[in-house]
N, C-alpha and C. Protein backbone atom coordinates (compact mmCIF):
# COMPACT_ATOMS: atom_id res chain seq x y z
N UNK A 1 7.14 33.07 242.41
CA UNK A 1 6.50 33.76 241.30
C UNK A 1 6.88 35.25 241.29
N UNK A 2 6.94 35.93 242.51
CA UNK A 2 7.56 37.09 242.62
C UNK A 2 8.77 37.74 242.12
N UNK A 3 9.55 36.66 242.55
CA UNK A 3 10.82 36.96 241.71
C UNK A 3 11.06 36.84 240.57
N UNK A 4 9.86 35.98 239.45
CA UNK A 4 10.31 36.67 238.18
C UNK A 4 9.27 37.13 237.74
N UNK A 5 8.67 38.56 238.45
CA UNK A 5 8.22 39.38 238.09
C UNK A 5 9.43 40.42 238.66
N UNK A 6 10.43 40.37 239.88
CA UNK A 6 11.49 41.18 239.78
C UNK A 6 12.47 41.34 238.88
N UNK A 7 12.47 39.55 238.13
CA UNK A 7 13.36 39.59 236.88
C UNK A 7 13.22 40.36 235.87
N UNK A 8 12.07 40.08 235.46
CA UNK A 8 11.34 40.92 234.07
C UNK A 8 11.36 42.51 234.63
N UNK A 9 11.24 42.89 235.63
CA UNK A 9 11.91 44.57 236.01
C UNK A 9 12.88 44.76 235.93
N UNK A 10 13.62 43.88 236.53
CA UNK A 10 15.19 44.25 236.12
C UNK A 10 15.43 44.34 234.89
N UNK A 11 14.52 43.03 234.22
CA UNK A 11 15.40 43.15 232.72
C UNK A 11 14.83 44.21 231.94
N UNK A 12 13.82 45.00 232.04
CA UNK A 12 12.90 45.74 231.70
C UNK A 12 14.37 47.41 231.52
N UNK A 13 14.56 47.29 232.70
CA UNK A 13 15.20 48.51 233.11
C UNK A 13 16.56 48.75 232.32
N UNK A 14 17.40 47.50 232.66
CA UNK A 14 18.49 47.04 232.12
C UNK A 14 18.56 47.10 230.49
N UNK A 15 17.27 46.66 229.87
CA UNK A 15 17.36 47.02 228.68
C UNK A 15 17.25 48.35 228.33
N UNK A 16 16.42 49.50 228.89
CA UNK A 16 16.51 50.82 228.60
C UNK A 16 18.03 51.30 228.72
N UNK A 17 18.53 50.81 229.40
CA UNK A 17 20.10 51.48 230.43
C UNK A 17 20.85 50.65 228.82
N UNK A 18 20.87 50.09 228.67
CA UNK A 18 21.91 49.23 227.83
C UNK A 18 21.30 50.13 226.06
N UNK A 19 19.95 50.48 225.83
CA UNK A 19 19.62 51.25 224.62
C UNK A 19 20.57 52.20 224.77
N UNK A 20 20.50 52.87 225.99
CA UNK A 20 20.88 54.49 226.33
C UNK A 20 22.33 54.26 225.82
N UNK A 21 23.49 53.07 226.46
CA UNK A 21 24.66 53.14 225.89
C UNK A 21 24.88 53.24 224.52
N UNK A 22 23.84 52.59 223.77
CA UNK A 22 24.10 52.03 221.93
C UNK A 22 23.31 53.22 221.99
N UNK A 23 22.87 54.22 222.33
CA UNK A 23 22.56 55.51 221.74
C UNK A 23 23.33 56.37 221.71
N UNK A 24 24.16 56.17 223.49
CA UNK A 24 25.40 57.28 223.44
C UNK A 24 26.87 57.19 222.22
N UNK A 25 26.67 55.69 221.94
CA UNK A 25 27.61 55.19 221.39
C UNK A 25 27.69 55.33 219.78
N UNK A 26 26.00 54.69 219.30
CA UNK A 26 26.10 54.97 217.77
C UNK A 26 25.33 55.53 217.34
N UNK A 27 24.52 56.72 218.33
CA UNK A 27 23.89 58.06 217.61
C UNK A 27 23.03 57.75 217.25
N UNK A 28 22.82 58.62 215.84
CA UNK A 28 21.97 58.91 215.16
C UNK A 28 21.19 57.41 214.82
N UNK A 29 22.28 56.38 214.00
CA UNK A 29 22.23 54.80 213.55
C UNK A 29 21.47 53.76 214.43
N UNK A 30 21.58 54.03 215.92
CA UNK A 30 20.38 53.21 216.70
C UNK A 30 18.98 54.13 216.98
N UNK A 31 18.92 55.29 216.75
CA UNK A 31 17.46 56.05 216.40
C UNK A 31 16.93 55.42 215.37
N UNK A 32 17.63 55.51 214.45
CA UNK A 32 17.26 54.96 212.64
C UNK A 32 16.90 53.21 212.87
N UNK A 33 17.24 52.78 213.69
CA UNK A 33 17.25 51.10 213.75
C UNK A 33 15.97 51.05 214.67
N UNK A 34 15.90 52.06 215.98
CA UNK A 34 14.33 52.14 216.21
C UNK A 34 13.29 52.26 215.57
N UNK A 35 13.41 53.10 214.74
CA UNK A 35 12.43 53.36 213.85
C UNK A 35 12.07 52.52 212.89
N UNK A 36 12.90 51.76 212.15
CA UNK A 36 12.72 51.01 211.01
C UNK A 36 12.10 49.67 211.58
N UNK A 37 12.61 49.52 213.06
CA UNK A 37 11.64 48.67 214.36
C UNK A 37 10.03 48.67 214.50
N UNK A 38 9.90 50.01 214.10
CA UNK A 38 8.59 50.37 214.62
C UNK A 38 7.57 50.54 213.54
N UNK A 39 5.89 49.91 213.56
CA UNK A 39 4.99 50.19 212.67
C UNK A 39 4.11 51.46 213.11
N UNK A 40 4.39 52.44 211.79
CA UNK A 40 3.33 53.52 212.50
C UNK A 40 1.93 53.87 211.69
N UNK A 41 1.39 53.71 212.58
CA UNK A 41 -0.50 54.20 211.70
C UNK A 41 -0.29 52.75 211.84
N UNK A 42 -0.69 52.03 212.58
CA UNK A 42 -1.25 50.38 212.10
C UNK A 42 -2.57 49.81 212.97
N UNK A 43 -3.19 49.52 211.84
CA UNK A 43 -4.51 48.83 213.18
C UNK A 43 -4.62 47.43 213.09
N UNK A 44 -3.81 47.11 212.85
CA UNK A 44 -3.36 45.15 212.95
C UNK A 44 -2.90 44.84 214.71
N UNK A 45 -3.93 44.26 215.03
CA UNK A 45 -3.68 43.92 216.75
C UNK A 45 -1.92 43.57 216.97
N UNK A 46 -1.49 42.68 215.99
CA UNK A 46 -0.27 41.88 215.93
C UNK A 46 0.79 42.94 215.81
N UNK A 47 0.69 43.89 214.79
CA UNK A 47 2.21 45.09 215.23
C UNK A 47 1.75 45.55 216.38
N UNK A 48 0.57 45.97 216.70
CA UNK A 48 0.44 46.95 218.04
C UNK A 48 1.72 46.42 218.94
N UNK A 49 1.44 44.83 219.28
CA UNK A 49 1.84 44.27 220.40
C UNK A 49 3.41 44.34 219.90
N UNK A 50 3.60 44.33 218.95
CA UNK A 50 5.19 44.42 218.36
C UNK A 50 6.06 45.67 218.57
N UNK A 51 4.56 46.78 218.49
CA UNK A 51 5.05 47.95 219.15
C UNK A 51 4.86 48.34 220.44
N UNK A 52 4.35 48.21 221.06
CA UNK A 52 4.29 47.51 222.67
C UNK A 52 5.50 47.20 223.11
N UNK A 53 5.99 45.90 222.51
CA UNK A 53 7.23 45.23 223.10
C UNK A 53 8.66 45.99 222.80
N UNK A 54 8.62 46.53 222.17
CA UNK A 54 9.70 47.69 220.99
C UNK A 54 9.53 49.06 221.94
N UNK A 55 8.48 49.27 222.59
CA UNK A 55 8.55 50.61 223.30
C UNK A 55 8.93 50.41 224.63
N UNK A 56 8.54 48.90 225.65
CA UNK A 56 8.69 48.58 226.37
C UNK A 56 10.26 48.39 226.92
N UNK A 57 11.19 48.08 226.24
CA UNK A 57 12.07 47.77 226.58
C UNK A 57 12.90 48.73 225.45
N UNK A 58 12.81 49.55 224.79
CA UNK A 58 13.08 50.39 224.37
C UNK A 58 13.28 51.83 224.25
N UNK A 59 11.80 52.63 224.51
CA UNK A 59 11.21 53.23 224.39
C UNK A 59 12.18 55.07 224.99
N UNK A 60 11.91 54.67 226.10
CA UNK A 60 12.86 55.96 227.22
C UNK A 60 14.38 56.32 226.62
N UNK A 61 14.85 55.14 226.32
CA UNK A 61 16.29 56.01 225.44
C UNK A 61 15.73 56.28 224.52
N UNK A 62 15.28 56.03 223.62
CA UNK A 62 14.82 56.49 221.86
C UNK A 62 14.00 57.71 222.16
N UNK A 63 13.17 58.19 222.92
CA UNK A 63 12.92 59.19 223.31
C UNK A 63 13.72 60.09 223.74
N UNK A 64 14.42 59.61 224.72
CA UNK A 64 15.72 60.67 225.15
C UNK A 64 16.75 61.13 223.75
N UNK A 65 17.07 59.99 223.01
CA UNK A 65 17.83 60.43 221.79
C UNK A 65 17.21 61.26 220.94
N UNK A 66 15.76 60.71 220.56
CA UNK A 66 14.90 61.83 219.68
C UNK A 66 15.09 63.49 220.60
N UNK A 67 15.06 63.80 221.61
CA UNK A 67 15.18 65.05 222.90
C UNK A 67 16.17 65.61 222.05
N UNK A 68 17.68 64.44 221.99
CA UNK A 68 18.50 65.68 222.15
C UNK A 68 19.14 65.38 220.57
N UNK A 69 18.74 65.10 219.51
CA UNK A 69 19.10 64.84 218.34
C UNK A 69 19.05 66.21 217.60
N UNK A 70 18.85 67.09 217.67
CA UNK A 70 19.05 68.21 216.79
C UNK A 70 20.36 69.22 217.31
N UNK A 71 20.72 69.00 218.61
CA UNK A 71 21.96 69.26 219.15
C UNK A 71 23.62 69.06 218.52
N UNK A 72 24.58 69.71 218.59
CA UNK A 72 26.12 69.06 218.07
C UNK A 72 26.12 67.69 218.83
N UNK A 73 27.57 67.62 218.09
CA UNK A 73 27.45 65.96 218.94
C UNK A 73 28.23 65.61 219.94
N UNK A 74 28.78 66.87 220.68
CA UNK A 74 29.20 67.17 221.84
C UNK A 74 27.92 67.21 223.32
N UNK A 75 27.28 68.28 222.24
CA UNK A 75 26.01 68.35 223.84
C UNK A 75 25.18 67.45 223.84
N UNK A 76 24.84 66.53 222.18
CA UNK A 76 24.11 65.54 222.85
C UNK A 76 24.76 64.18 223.47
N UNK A 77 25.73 64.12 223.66
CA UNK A 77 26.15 63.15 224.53
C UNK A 77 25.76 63.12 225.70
N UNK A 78 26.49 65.28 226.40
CA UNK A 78 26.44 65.10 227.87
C UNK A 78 24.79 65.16 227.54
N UNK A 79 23.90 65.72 227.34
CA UNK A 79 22.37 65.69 227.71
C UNK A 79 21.96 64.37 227.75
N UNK A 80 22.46 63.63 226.53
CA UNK A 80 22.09 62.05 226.95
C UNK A 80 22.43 61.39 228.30
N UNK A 81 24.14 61.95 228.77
CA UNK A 81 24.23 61.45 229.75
C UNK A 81 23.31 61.43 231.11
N UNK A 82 22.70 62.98 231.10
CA UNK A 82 21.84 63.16 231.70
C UNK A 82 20.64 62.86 231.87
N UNK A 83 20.22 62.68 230.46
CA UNK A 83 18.87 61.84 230.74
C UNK A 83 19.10 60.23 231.57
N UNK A 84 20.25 59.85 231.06
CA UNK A 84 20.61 58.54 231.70
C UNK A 84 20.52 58.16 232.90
N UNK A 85 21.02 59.13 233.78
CA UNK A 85 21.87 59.62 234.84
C UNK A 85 20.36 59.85 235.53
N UNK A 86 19.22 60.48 235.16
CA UNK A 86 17.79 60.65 235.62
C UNK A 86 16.88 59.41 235.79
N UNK A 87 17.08 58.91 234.45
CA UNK A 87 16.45 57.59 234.63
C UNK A 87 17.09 56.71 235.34
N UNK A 88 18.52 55.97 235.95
CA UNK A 88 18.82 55.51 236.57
C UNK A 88 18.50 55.88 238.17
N UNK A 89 17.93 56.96 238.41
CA UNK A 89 17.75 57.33 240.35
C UNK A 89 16.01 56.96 239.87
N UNK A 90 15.62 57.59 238.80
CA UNK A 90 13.87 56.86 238.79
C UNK A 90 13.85 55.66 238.68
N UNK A 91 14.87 54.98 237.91
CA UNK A 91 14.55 53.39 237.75
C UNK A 91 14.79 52.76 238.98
N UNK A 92 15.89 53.21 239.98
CA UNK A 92 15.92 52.46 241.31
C UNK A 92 15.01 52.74 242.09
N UNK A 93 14.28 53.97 242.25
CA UNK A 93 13.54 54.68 243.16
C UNK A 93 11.75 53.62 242.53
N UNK A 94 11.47 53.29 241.45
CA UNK A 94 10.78 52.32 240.72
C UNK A 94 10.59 51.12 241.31
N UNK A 95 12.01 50.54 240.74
CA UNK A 95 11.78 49.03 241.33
C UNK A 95 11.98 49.26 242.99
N UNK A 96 12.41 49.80 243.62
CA UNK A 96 11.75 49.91 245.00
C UNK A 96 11.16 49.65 245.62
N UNK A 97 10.19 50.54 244.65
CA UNK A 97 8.49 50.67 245.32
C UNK A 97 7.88 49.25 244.83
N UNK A 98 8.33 48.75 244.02
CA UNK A 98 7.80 47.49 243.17
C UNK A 98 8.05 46.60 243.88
N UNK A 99 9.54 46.72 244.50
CA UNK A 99 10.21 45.33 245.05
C UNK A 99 9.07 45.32 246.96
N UNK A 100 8.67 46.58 247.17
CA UNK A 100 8.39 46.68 248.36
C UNK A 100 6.82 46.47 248.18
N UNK A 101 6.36 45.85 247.15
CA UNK A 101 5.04 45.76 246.85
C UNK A 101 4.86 44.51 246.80
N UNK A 102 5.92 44.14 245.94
CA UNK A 102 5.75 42.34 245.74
C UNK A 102 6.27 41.86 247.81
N UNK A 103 7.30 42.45 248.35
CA UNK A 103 6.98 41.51 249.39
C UNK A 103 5.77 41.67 250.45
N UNK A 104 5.14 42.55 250.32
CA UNK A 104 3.77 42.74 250.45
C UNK A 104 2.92 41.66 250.35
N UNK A 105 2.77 41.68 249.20
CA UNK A 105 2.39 40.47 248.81
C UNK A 105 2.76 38.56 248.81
N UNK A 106 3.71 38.84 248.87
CA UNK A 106 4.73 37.85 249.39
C UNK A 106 3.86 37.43 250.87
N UNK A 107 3.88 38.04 251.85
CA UNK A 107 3.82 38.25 253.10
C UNK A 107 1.91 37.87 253.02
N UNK A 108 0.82 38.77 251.92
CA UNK A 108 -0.14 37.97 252.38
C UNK A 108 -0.45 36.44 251.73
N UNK A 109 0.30 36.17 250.71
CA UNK A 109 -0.07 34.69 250.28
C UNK A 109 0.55 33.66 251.37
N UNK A 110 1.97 34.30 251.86
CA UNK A 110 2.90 33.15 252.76
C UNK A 110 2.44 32.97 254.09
N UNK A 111 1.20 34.26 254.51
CA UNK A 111 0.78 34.10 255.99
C UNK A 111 -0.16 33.71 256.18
């Protein structure tokens, strides 16, 4: 059971890392595709969770792109790169602590 709760982290992560490329890649056009993704002002339980799932595996690049979107389109690359480049040592330094939690746990159900 543990391990696919490591899956769903990985894939969790992997999808931010893979936004960040289609951000470095098509700019402005995957901001605009977030957005048109997203319901705002809504009190319908059902988008919440739509926006939930849309921020979840989304969220950290589209933020990082919104950061550096008023920039040329020289510096927001490297700044994107950098945000990238940040979130990849937090995302390992993350599942880490996660992976070193679940065998924790691992260890009191198996003993």
């Amino acid at each position: 059971m543990t391990e696919l709760v490591r899956i769903a982290i990985l894939g969790i992560l992997a999808s931010q890392g893979g936004y960040f490329l289609a951000i470095f890649f098509g700019g402005r056009l995957m901001i605009d595709w977030y957005e048109w993704g997203y319901f705002h002002n809504t009190n319908n339980f059902f988008l919440k969770i739509a926006n939930g799932f849309t921020a979840t595996f989304f969220g950290i690049a589209y933020w990082a792109g919104k950061r550096v979107d008023h920039h040329n389109w020289f510096l927001k690359r490297i700044y994107l790169l950098g945000y990238a480049f940040v979130y990849m040592i937090i995302g390992i330094i993350v599942y880490d602590i996660l992976d070193y939690l679940l065998r924790v746990i691992e260890g009191f159900i198996y003993t």
